[in-house]
Protein backbone atom coordinates (compact mmCIF):
# COMPACT_ATOMS: atom_id res chain seq x y z
CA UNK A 1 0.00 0.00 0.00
CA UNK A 2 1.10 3.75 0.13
CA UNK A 3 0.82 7.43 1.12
CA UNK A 4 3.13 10.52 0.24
CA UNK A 5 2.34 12.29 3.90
CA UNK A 6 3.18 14.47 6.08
CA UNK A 7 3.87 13.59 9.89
CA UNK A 8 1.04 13.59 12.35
CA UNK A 9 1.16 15.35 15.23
CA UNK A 10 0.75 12.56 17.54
CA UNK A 11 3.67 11.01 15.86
CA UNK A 12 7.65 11.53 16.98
CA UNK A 13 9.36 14.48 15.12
CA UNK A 14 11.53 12.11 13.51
CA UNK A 15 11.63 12.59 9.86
CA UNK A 16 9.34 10.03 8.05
CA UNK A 17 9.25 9.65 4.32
CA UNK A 18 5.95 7.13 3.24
CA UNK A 19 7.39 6.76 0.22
CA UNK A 20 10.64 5.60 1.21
CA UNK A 21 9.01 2.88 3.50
CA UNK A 22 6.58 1.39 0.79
CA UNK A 23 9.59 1.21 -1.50
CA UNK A 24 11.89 -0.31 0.92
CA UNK A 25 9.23 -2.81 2.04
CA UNK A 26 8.02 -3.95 -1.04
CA UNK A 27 11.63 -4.67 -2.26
CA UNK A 28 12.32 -6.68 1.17
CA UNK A 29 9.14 -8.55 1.23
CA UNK A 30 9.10 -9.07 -2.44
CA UNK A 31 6.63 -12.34 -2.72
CA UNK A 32 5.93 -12.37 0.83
CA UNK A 33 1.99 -11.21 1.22
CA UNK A 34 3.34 -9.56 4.45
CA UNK A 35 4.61 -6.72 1.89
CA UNK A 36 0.82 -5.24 2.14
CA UNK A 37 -0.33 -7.04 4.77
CA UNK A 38 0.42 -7.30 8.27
CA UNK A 39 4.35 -7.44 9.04
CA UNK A 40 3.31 -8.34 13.05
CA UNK A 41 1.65 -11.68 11.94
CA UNK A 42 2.53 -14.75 10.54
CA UNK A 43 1.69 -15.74 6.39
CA UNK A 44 -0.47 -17.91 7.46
CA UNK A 45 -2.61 -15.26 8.86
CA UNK A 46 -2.28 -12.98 6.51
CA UNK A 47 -3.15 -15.33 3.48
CA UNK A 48 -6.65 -16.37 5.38
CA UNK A 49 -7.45 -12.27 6.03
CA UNK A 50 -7.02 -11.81 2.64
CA UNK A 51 -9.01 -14.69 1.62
CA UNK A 52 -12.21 -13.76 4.24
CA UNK A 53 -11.89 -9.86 2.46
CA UNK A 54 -11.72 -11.55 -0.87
CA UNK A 55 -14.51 -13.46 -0.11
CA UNK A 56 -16.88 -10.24 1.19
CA UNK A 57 -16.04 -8.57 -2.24
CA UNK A 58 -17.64 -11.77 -4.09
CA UNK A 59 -20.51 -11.12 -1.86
CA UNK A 60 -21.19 -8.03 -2.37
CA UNK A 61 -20.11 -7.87 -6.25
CA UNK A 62 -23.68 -10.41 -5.93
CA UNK A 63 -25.66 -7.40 -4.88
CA UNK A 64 -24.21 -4.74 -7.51
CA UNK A 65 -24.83 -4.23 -11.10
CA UNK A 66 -22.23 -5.55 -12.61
CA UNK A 67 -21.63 -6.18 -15.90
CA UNK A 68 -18.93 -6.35 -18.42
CA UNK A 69 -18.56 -2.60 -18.38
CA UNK A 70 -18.28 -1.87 -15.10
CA UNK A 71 -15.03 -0.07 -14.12
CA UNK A 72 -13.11 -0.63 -10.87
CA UNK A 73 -10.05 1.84 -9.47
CA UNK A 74 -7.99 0.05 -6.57
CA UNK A 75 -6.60 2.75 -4.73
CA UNK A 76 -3.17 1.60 -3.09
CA UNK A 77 -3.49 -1.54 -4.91
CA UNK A 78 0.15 -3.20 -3.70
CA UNK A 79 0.16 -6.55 -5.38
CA UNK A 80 -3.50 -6.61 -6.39
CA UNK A 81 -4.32 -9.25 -3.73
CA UNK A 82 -7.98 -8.05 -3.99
CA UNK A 83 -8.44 -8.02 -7.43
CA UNK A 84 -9.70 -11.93 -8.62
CA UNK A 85 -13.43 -11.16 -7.40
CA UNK A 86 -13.49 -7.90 -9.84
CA UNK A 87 -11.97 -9.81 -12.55
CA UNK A 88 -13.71 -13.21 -11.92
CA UNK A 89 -17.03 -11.03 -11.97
CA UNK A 90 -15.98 -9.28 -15.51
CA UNK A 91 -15.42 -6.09 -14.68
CA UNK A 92 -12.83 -3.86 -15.83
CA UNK A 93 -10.31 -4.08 -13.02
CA UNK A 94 -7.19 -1.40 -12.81
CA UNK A 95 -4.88 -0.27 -10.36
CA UNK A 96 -2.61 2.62 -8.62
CA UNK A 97 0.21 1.92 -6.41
CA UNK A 98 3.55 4.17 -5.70
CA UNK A 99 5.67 0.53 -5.52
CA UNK A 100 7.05 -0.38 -9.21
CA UNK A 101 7.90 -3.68 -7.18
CA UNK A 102 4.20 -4.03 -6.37
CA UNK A 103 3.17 -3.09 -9.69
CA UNK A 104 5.55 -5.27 -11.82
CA UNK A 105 4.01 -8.35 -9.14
CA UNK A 106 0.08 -7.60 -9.61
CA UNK A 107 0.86 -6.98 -13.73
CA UNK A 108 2.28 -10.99 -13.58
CA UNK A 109 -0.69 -12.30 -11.64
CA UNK A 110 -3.23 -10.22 -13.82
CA UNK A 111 -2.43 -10.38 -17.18
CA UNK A 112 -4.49 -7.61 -19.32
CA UNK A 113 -5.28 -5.61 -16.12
CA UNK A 114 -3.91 -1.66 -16.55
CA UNK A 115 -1.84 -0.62 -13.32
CA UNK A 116 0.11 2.87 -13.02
CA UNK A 117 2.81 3.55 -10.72
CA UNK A 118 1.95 6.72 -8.63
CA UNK A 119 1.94 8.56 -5.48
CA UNK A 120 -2.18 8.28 -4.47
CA UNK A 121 -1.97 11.62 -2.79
CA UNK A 122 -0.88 13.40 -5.54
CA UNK A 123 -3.33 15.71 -7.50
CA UNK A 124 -4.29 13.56 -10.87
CA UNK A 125 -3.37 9.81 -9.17
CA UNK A 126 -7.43 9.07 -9.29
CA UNK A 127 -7.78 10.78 -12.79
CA UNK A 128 -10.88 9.35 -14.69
CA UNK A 129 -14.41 7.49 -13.85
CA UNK A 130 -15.17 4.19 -12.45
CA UNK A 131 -18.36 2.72 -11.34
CA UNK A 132 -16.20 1.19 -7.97
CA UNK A 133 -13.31 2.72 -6.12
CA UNK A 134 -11.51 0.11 -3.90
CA UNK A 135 -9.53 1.54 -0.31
CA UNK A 136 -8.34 -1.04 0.87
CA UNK A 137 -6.06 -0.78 4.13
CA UNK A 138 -4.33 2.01 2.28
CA UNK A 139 -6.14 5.80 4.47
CA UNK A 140 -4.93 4.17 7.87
CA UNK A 141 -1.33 5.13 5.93
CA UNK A 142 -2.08 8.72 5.08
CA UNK A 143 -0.97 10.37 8.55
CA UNK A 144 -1.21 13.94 6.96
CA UNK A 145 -4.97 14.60 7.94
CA UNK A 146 -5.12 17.09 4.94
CA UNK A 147 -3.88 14.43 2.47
CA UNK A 148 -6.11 11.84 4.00
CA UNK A 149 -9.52 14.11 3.41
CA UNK A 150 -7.81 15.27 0.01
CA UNK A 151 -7.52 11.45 -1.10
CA UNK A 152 -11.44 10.89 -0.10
CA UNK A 153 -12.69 14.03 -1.56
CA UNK A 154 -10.78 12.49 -5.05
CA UNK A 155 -11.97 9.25 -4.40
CA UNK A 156 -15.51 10.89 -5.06
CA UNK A 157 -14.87 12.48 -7.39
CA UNK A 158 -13.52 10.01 -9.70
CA UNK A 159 -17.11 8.26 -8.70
CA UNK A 160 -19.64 7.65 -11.69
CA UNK A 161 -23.30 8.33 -11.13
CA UNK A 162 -24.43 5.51 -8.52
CA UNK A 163 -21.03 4.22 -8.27
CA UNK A 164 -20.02 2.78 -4.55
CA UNK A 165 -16.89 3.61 -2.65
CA UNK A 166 -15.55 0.61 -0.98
CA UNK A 167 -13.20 1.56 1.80
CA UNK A 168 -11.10 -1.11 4.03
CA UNK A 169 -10.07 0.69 7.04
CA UNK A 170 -9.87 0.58 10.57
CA UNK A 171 -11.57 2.37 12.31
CA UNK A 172 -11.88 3.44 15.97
CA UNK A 173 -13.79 5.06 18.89
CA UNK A 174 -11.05 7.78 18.84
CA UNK A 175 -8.16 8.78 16.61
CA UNK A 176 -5.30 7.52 17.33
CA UNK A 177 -1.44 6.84 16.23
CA UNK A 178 0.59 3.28 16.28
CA UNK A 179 3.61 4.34 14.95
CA UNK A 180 5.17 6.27 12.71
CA UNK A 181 2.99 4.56 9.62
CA UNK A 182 0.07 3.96 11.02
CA UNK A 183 -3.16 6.03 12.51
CA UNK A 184 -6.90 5.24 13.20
CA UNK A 185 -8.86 7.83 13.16
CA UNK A 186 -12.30 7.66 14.42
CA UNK A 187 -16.28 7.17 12.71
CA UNK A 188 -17.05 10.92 13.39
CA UNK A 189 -13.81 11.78 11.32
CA UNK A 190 -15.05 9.78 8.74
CA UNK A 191 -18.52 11.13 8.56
CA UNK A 192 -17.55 14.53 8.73
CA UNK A 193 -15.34 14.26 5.56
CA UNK A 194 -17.82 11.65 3.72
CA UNK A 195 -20.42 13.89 4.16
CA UNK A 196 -18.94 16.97 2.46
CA UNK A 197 -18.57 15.26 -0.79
CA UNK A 198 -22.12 13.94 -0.36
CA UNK A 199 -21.28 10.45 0.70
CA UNK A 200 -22.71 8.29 3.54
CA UNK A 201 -22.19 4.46 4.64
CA UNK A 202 -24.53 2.79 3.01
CA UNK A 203 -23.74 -0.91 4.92
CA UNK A 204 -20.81 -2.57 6.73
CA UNK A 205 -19.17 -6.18 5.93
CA UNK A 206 -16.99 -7.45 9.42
CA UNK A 207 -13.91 -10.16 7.90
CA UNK A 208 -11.41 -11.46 9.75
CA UNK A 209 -9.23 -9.03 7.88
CA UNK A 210 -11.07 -5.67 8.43
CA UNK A 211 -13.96 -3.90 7.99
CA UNK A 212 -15.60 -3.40 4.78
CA UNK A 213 -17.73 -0.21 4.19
CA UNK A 214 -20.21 0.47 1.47
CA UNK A 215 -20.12 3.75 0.55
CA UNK A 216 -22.37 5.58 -2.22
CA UNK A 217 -24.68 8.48 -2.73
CA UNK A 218 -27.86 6.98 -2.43
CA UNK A 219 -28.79 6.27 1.45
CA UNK A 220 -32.54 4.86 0.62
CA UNK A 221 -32.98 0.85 1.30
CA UNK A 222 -35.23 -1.47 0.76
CA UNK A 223 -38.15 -1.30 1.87
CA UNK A 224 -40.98 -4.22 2.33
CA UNK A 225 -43.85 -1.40 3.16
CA UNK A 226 -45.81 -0.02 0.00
CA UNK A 227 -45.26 3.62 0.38
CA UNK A 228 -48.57 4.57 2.07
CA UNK A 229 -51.74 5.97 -0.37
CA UNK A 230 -51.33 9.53 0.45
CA UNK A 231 -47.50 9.55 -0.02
CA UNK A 232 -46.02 10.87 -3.55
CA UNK A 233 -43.65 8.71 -5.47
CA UNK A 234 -41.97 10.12 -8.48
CA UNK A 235 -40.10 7.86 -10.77
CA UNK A 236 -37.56 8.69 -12.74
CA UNK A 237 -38.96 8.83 -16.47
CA UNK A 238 -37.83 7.69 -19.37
CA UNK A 239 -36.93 9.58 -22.39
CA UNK A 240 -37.18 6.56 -24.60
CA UNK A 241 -40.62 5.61 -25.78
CA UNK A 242 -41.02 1.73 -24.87
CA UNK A 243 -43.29 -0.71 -27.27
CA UNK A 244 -44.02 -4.21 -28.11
CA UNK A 245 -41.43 -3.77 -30.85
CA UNK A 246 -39.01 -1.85 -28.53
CA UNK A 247 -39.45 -3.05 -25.28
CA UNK A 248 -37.23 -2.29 -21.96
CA UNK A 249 -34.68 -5.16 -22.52
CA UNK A 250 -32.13 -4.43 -19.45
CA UNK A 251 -32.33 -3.26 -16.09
CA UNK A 252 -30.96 -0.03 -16.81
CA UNK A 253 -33.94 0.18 -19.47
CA UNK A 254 -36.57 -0.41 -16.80
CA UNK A 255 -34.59 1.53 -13.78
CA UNK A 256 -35.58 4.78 -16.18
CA UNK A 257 -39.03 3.99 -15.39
CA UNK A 258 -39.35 2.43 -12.10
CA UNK A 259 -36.46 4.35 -10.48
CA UNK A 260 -37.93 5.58 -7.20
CA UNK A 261 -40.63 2.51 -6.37
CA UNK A 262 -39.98 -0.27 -3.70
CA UNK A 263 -38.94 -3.67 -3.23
CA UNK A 264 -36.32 -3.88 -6.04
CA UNK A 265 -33.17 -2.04 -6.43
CA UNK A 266 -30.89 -1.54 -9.85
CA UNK A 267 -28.21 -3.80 -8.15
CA UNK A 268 -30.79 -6.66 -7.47
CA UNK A 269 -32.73 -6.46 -10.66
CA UNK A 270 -29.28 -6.84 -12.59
CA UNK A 271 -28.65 -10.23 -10.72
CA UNK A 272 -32.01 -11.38 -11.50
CA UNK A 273 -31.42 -10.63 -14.94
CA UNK A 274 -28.18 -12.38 -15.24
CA UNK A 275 -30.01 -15.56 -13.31
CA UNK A 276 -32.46 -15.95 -15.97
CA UNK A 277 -30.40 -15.43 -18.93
CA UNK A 278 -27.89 -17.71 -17.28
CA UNK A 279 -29.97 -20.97 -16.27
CA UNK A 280 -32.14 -19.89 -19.77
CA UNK A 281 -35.40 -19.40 -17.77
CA UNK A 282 -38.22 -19.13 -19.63
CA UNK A 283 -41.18 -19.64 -18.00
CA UNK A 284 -41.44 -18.03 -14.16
CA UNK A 285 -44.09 -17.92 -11.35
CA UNK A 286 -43.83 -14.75 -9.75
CA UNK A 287 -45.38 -14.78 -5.70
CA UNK A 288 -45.52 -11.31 -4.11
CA UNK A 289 -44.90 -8.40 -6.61
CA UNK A 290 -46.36 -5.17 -4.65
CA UNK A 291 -45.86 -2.30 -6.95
CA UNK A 292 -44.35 -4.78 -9.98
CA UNK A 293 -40.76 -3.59 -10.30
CA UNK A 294 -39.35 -6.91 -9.73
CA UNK A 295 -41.37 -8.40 -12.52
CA UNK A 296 -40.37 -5.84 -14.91
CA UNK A 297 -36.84 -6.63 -14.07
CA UNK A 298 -37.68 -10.65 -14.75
CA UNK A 299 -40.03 -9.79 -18.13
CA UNK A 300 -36.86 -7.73 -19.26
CA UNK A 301 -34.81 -10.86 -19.52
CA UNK A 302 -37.31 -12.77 -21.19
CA UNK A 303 -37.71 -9.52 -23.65
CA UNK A 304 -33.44 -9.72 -24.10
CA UNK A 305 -33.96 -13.07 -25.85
CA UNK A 306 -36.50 -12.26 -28.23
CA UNK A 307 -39.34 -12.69 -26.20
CA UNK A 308 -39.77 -16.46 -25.40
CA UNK A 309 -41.44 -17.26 -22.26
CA UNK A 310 -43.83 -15.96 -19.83
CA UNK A 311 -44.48 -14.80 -16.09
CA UNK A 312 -47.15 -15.52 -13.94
CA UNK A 313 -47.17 -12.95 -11.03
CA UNK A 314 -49.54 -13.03 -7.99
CA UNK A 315 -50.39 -10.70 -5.17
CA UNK A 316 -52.68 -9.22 -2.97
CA UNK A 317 -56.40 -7.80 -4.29
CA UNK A 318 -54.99 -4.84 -2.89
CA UNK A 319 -52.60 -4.27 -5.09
CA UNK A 320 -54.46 -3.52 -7.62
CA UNK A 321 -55.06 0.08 -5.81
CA UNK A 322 -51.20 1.03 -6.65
CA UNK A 323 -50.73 2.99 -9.53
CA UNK A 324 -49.00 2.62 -12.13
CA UNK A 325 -48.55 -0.15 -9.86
CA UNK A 326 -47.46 -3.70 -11.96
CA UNK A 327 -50.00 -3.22 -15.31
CA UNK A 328 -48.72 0.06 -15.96
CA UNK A 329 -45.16 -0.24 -15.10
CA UNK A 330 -45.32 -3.55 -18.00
CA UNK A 331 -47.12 -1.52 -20.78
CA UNK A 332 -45.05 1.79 -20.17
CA UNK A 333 -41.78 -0.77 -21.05
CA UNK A 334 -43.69 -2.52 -23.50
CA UNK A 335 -43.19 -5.64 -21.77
CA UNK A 336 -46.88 -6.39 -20.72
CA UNK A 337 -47.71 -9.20 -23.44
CA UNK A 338 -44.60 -11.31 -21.76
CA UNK A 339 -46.76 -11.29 -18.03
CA UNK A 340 -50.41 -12.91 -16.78
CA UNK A 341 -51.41 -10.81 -13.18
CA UNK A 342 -53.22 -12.49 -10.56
CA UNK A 343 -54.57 -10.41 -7.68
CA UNK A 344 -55.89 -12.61 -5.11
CA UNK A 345 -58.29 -11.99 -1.90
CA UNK A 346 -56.35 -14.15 0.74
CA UNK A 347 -52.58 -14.98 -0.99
CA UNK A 348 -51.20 -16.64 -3.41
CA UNK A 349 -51.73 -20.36 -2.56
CA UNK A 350 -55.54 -20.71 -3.71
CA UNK A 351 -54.61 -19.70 -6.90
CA UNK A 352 -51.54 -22.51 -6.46
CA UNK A 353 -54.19 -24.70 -5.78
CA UNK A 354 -56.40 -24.33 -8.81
CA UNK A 355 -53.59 -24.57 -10.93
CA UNK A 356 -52.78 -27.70 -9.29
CA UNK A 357 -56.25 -28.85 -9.99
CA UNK A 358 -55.84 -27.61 -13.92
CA UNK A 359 -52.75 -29.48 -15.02
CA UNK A 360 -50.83 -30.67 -11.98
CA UNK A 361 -47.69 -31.40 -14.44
CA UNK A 362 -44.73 -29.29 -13.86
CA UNK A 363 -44.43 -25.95 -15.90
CA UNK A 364 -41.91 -23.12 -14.80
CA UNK A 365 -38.43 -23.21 -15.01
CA UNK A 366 -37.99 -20.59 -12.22
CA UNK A 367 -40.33 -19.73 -9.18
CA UNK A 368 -38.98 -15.94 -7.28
CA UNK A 369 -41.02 -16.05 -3.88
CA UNK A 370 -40.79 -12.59 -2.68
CA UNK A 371 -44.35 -12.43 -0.71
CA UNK A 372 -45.50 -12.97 3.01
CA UNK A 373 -42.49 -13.69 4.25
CA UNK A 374 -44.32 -15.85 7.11
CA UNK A 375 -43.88 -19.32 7.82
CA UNK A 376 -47.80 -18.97 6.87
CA UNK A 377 -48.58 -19.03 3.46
CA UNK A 378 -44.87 -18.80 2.56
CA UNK A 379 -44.19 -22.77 4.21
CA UNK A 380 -47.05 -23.91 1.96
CA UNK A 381 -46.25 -22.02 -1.09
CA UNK A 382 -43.08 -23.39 -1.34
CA UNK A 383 -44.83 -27.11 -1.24
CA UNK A 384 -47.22 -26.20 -3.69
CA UNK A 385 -45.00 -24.96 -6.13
CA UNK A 386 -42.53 -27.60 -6.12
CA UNK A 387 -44.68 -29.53 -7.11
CA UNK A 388 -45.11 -26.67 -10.49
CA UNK A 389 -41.27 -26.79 -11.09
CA UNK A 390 -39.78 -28.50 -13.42
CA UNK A 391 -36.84 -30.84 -13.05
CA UNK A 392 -33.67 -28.89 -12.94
CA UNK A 393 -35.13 -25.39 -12.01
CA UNK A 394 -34.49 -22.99 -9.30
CA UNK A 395 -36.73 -21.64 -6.42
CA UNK A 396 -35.59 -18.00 -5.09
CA UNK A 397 -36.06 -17.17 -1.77
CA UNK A 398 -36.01 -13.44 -0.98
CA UNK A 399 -35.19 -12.13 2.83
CA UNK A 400 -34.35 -14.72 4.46
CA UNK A 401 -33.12 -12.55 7.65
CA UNK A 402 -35.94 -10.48 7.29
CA UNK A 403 -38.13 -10.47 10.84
CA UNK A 404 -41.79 -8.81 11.60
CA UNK A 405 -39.33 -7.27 14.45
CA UNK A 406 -37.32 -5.73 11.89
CA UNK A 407 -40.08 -4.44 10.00
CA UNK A 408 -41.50 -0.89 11.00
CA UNK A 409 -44.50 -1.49 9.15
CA UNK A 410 -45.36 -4.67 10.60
CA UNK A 411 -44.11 -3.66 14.21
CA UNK A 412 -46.36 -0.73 13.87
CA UNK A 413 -49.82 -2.93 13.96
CA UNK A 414 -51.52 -3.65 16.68
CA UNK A 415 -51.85 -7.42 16.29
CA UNK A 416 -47.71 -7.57 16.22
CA UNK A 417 -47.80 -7.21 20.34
CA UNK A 418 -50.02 -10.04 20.53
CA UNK A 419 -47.73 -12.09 18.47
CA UNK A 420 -45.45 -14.62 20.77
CA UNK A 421 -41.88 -13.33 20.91
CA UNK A 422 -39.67 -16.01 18.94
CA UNK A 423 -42.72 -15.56 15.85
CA UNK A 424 -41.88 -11.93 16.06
CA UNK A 425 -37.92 -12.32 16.33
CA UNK A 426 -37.20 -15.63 14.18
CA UNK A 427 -36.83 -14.87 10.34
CA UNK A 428 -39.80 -16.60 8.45
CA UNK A 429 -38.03 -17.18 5.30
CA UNK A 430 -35.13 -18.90 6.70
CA UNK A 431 -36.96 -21.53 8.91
CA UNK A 432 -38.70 -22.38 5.34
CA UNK A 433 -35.50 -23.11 3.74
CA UNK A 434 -34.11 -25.00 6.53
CA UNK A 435 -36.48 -27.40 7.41
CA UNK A 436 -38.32 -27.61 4.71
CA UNK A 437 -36.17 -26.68 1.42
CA UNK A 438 -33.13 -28.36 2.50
CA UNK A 439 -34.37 -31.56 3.59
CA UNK A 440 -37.09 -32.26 0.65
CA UNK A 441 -36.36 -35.12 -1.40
CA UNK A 442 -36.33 -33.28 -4.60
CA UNK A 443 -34.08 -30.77 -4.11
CA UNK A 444 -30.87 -32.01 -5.36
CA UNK A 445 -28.98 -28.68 -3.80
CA UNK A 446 -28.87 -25.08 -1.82
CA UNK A 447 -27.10 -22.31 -1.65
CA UNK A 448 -26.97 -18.39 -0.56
CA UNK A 449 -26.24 -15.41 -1.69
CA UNK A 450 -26.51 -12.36 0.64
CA UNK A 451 -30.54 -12.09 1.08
CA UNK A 452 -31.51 -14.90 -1.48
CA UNK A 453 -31.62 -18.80 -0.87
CA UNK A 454 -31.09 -20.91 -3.66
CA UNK A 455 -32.86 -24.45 -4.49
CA UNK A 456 -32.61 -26.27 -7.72
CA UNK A 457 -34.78 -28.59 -7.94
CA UNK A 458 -33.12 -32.20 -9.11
CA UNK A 459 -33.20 -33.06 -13.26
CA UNK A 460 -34.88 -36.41 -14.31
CA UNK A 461 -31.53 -38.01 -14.41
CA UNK A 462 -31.44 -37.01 -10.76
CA UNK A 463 -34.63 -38.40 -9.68
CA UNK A 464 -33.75 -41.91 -11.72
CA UNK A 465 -31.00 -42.04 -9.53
CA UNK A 466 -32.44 -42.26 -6.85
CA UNK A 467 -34.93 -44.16 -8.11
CA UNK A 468 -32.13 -46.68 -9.25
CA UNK A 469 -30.49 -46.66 -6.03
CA UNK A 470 -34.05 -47.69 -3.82
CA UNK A 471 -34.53 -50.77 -6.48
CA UNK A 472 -30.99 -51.58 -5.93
CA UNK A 473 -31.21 -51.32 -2.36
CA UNK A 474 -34.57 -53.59 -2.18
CA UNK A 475 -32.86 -55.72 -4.56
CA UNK A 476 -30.05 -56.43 -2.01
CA UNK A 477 -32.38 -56.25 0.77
CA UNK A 478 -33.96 -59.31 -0.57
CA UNK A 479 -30.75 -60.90 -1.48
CA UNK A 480 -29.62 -60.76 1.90
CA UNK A 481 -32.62 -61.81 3.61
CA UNK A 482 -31.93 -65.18 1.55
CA UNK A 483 -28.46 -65.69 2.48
CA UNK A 484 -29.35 -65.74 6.16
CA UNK A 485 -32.27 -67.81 5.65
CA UNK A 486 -29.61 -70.36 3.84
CA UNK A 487 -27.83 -70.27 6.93
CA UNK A 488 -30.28 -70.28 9.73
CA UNK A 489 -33.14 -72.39 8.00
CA UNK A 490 -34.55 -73.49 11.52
CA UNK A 491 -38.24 -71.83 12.11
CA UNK A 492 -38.47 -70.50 15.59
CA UNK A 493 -42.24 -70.31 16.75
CA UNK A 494 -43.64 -69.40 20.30
């Protein structure tokens, strides 16, 4: 890592040059992860820090809208130990470092990657405009408390709109010094500087090897609430004029329209997007779609490949109050021919049911349940459409932390104090995919992803298996049995 600073005050008037040290310790340590790590512990230690940060970065890459554009600036990079979940992901990974050592190291382990060799503190280090800007253990370095806001204030600057600041730091309840190349300076510090640039935290990763922080411009979340009647939503409209011939086809396409409505953000409709395309989804059962922005997400998928398939969203009665609400949202993209809307009295299962009763065969290729989120109707939705999913598909589960506790909406109703206290604290979602998801017999395997549970559902080949394997165990059941009544033919009767 690096920093051209000056010395703090709280550090001994003995000269310090930052430069000098980073130089000096990347051509000692050459190989040795210790060179940007920690020199106090051993490689060991080091190599599984680096592995638990690189391992938050995958995680939260799964949240973000990435794509094959996406730019990334690694601030301080050293030997790019942080860079395989940017480049695994496909974005367009580069990096800044005042080591040539360091530099010459991360160009041989990332082959194609751009890296320049500068001072970060200097005035045109950050030049240019990514969509990510990685800090990574690199501002605890910057002693020089003007250089250290300077660096920030650059940092945002080089920012694209809704770009995110990642910053690895330590941070403390008070600033203070260890060493001559070393301070932690505290959260009000932080927030002070973030906010004059018009940043904020948006969320907070903890690793064995630091603290992650999200940082970005936009400070609204996710919210499970429909914005109440009275309130005023106002999307961000689109300049392009959407049709049946032209339809929304990406998430950016249908963030121009939607921009501003709950339940779905850019970052999560992007990942739905790439699901579908990915596992070639074509027809999905949609439960729980409030205002409709995640279905226009999942109908622009379908519209990115021509067209083929359908969606079959269901929701409330109520929800057909909300407008635009889903119907609109689908015609203003030009995406409404690709969707069939249910609205429903009680939930979603009745209408499961008479499906069920229709053609009980299995039809969709992908089921997102995004609804209740209570062990009622949510534990019986998931058994009913099981049964609807075909051989090889996926079931979503959204939220499964989510709580009624957690919820200010639900907390806020006067049947929540009546509820028990472990119905109120336990998340809903997750009980569902523990004992029920997990252990069903045709789920052939599970796996999460932030806020989503996965289930695929097993292929035919999978179920013949098994299938295979019960016969063959019968078979030698029987086989068995024989043998020992070959060797103890004697009948014993009381």
């Amino acid at each position: 890592m690096n920093a051209q600073t000056q010395q703090h005050p709280s550090v001994a008037a003995e000269p310090f040059d930052p430069i000098r040290y980073w130089l000096e310790r990347h051509d000692e340590l050459a190989g040795d992860i210790r060179a940007v790590g920690n020199k106090g512990l051993e490689i060991a230690d080091n190599v599984r820090n680096y592995d638990a940060l690189r391992d938050a970065l995958r995680g939260l890459l799964g949240e973000m809208p990435i794509h094959s554009e996406t730019t990334v600036l690694d601030v301080g990079c050293g030997t790019a130990e942080l860079a395989k979940p940017f480049i695994d992901a496909g974005c367009i990974y580069s990096g800044v470092d005042c080591s040539q050592t360091a530099i010459d190291q991360a160009c041989e382990a990332n082959p194609g990657m751009a890296f320049r060799c500068t001072d970060i503190t200097l005035a045109d280090a950050l030049a240019g405009t990514y969509d990510i800007v990685l800090i990574a253990k690199v501002l605890c370095h910057v002693m020089d408390d003007g250089k250290w806001a300077d660096t920030i204030d650059r940092a945002a600057a080089a920012l694209a709109e809704g770009g995110t600041l990642l910053l690895i730091d330590e941070i403390d309840d008070e600033t203070r010094s260890h060493g001559e190349h070393v301070i932690h300076r505290d959260m009000a510090t932080y927030e002070k500087v973030l906010s004059r640039t018009g940043l904020a935290i948006a969320g907070t990763r903890q690793t064995s090897g630091g603290t992650i922080f999200s940082i970005t411009r936009d400070k609204t979340a996710k919210q499970k609430a429909a914005p109440e009647k009275d309130s005023v939503v106002t999307p961000l409209k689109s300049a392009v004029r959407f049709s049946h011939a032209n339809p929304a086809t990406d998430p950016d396409a249908v963030h121009s329209v939607v921009a501003g409505y709950p339940n779905m953000s850019l970052g999560t409709g992007w990942n739905l997007y790439k699901f579908i395309r990915k596992h070639q989804a074509r027809s999905i059962l949609e439960l729980g779609f409030n205002w409709g922005v995640s279905t226009c997400y999942l109908a622009s998928a379908l519209a990115r490949d021509g067209g083929k398939g359908h969606i079959v969203s269901i929701d409330l009665s109520s929800r057909v109050e909300f407008d635009p609400g889903i119907e609109g949202f689908l015609k203003e993209l030009g995406l409404d021919h690709l969707s069939t809307v249910f609205y429903e009295h009680t939930s979603y299962n009745w209408r499961l049911r008479d499906f069920l009763r229709r053609d009980p065969r299995p039809s969709f290729d992908l089921i997102f349940l995004d609804g209740g989120h209570l062990w009622e109707p949510d534990a019986l939705a998931f058994l009913l459409s099981e049964k609807m999913l075909k051989p090889g598909g996926h079931i979503i589960f959204d939220d499964l932390n989510w709580t009624l506790a957690s919820s200010e909406f639900e907390s806020a109703k006067a049947s929540f104090q009546a509820l028990p206290k472990d119905e109120r604290n336990t998340p809903h979602v997750r009980e569902i995919f523990e004992l029920l998801v997990k252990p069903h017999p045709n789920i052939a395997e599970t796996w999460e992803n932030s806020a989503w549970g996965f289930a695929r559902k097993k292929t035919e080949a999978e179920m013949a298996l098994g299938e295979r394997a019960l016969i063959q165990m019968q078979q030698d059941a029987r086989r068995i049995r024989n043998h020992a009544r070959e060797l103890n033919p004697k009948t014993i009767r009381r």
